[in-house]
N, C-alpha and C. Protein backbone atom coordinates (compact mmCIF):
# COMPACT_ATOMS: atom_id res chain seq x y z
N UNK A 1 15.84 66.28 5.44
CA UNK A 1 15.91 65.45 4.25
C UNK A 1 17.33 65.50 3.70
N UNK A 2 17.52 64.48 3.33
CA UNK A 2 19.00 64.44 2.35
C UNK A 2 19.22 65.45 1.43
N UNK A 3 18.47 66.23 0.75
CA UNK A 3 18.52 67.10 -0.28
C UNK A 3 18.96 68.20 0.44
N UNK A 4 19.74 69.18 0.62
CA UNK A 4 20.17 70.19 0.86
C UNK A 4 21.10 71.33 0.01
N UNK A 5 20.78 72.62 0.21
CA UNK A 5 21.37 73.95 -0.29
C UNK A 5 22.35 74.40 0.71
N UNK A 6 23.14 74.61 -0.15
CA UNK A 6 24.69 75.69 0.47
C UNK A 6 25.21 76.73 -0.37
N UNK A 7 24.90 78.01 0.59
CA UNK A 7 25.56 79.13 -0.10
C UNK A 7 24.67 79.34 -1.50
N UNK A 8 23.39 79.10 -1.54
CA UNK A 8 22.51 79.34 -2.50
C UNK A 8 23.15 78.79 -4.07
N UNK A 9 24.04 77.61 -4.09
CA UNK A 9 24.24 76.51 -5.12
C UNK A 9 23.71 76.13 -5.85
N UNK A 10 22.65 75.54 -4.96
CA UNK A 10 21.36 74.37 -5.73
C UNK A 10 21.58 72.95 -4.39
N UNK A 11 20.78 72.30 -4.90
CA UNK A 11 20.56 70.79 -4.23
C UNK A 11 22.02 70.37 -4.34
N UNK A 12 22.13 69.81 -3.20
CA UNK A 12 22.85 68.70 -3.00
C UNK A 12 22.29 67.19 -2.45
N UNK A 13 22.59 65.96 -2.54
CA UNK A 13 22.23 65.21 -2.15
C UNK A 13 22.92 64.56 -0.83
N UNK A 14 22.73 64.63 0.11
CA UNK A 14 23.59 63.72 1.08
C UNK A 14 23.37 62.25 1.81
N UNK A 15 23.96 62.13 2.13
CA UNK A 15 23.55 60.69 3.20
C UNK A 15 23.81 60.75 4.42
N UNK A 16 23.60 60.19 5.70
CA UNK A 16 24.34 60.08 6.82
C UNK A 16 24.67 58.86 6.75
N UNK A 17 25.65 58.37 7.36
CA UNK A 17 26.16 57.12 8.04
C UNK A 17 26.52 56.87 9.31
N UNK A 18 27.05 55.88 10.02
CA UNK A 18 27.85 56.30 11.26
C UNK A 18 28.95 55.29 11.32
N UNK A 19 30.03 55.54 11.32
CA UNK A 19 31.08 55.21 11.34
C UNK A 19 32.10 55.08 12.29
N UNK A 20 32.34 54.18 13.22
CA UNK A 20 32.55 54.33 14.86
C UNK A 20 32.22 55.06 15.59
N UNK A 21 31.03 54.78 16.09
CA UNK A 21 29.86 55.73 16.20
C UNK A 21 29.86 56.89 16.60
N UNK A 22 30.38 57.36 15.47
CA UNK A 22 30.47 59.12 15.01
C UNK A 22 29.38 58.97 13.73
N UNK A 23 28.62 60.51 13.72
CA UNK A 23 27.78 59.95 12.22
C UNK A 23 28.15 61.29 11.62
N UNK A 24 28.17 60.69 10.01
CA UNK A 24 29.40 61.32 8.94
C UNK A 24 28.55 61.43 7.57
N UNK A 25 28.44 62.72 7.41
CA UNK A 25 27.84 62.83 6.31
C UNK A 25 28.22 63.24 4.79
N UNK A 26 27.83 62.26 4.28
CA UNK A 26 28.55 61.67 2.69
C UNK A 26 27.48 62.99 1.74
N UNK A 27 28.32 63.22 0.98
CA UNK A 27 27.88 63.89 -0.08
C UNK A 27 28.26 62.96 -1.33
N UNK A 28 26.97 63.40 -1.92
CA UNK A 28 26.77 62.31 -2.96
C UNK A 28 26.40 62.91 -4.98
N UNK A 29 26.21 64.08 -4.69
CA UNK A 29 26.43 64.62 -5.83
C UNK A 29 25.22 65.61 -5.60
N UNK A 30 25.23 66.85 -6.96
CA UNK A 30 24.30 66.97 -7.58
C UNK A 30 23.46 66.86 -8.51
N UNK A 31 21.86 67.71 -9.22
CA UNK A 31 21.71 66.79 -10.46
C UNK A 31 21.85 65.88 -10.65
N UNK A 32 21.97 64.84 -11.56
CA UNK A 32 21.74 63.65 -12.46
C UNK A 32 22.38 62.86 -11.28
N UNK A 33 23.93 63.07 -10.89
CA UNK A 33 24.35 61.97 -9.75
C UNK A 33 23.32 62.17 -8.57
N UNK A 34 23.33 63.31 -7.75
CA UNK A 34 22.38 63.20 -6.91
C UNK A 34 21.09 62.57 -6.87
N UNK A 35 20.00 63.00 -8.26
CA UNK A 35 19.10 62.08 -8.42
C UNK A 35 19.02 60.36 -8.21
N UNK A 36 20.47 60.03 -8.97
CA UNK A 36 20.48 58.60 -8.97
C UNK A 36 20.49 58.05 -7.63
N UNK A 37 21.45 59.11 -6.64
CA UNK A 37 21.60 58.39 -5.48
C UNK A 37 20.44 57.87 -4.57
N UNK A 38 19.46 59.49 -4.59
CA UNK A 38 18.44 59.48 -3.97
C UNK A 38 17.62 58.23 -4.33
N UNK A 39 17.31 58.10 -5.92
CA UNK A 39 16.65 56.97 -6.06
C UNK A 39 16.83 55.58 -5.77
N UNK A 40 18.05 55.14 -5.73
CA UNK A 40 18.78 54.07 -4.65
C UNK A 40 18.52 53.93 -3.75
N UNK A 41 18.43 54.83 -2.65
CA UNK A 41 18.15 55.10 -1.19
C UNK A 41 16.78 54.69 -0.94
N UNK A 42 16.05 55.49 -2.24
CA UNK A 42 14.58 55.36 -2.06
C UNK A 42 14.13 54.00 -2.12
N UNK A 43 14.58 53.24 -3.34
CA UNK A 43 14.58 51.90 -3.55
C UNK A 43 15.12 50.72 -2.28
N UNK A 44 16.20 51.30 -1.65
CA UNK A 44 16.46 50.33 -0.63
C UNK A 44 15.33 50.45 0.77
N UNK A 45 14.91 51.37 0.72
CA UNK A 45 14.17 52.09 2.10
C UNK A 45 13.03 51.16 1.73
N UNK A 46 12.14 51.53 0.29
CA UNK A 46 11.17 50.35 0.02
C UNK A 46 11.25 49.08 0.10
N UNK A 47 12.35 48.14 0.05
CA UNK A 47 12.76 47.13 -0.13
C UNK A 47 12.79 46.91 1.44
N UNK A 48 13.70 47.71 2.04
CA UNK A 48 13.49 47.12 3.96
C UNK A 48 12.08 47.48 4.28
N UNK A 49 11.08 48.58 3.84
CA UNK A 49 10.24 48.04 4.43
C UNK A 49 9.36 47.14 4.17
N UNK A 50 9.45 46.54 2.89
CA UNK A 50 8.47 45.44 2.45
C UNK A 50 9.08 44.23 3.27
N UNK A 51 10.20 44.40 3.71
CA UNK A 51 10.84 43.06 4.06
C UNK A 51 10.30 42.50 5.72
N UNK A 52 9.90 44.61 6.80
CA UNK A 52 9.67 44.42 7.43
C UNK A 52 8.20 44.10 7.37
N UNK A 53 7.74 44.51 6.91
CA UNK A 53 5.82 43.92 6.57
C UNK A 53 6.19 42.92 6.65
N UNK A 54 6.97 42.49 5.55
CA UNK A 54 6.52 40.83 5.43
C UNK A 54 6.73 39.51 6.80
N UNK A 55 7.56 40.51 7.07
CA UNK A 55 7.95 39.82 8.75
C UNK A 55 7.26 40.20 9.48
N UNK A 56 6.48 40.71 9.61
CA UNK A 56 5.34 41.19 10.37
C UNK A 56 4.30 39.97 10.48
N UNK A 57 4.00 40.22 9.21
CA UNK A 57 2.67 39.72 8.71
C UNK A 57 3.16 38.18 8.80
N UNK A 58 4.45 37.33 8.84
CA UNK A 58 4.76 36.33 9.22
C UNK A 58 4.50 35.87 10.70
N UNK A 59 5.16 36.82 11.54
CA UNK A 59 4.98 36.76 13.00
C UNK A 59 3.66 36.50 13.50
N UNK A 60 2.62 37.16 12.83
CA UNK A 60 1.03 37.05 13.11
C UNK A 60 0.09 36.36 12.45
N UNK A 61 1.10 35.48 11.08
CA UNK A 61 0.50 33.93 10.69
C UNK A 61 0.68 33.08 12.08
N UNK A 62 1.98 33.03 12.04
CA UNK A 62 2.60 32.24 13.31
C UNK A 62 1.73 32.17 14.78
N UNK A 63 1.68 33.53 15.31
CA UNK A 63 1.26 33.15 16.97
C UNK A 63 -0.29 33.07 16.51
N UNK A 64 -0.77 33.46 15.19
CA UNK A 64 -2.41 32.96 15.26
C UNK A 64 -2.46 31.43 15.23
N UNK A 65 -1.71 30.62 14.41
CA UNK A 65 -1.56 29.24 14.10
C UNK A 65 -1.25 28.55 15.50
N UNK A 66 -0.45 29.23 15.91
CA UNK A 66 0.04 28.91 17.25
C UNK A 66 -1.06 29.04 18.39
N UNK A 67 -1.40 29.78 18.58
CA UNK A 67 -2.85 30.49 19.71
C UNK A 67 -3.85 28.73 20.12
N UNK A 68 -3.82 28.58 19.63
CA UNK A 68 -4.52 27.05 19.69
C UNK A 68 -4.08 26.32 20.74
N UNK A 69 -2.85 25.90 20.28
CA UNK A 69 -1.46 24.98 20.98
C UNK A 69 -1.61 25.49 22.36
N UNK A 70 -1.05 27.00 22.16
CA UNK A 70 -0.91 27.30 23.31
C UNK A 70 -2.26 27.60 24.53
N UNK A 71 -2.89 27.74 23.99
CA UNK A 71 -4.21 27.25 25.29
C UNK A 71 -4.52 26.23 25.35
N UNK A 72 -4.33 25.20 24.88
CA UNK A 72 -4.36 23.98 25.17
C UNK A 72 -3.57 23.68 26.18
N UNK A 73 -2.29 24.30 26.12
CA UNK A 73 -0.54 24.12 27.26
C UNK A 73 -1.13 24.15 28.41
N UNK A 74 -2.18 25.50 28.28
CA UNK A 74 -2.34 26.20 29.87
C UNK A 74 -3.43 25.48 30.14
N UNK A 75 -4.42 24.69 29.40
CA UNK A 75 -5.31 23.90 30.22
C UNK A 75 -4.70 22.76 30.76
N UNK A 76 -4.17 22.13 29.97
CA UNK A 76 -3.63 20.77 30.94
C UNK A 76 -2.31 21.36 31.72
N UNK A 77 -1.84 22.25 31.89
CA UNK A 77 -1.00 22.66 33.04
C UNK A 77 -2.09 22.85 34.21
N UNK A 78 -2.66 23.54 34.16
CA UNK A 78 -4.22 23.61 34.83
C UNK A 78 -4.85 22.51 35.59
N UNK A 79 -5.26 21.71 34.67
CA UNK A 79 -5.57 20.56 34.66
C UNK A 79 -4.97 19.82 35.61
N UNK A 80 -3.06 19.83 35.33
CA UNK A 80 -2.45 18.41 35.93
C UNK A 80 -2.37 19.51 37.73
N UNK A 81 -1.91 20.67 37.64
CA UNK A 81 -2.21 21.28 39.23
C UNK A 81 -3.28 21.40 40.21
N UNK A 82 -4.99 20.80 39.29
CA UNK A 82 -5.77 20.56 39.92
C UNK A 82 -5.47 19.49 40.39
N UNK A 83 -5.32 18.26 39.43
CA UNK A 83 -4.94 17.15 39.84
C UNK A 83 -4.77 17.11 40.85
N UNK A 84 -3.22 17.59 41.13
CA UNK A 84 -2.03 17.10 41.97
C UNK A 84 -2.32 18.14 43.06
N UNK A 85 -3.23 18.83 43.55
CA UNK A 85 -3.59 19.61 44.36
C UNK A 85 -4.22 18.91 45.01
N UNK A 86 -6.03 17.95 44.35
CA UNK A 86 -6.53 17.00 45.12
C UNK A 86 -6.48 16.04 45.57
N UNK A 87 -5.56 15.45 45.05
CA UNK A 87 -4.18 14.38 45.33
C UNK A 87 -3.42 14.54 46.23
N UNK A 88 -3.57 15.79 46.66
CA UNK A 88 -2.14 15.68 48.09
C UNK A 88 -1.18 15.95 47.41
């Protein structure tokens, strides 16, 4: 976790990053700054994952809406290779 002790201090807050891909870890305060940071972090982490739900849950409006269409494709692909099978 980001929260970490050194040398029996107290909390620190950190971050990682990666920065030409070396990964570099930001210290971000303690107490009151640290809190704030964490809660930022926390707030953005919620925010990407509602964003990924929501893209989720888009993707699987989509290929259900879609699911129709597409068996329909594969019957008359079907369809026109019977055809053109008994056809010569």
């Amino acid at each position: 976790m980001p929260w970490e002790k050194r040398r029996g201090r107290g909390a620190y807050y950190t971050r990682s990053r990666r920065r030409d891909g070396r990964r570099i870890r930001e210290y971000l305060g303690a107490g009151h700054n640290g809190m704030v940071a964490a809660a930022e972090d926390a707030q953005r982490g919620a925010e990407s994952r509602a964003r990924a739900e929501a893209l989720r849950a888009e993707e699987q409006h989509h290929a259900a809406a879609t699911a129709p269409l597409n068996q329909l494709c594969q019957l008359a692909d079907l369809l026109m290779k019977v055809t053109l099978i008994s056809e010569g």
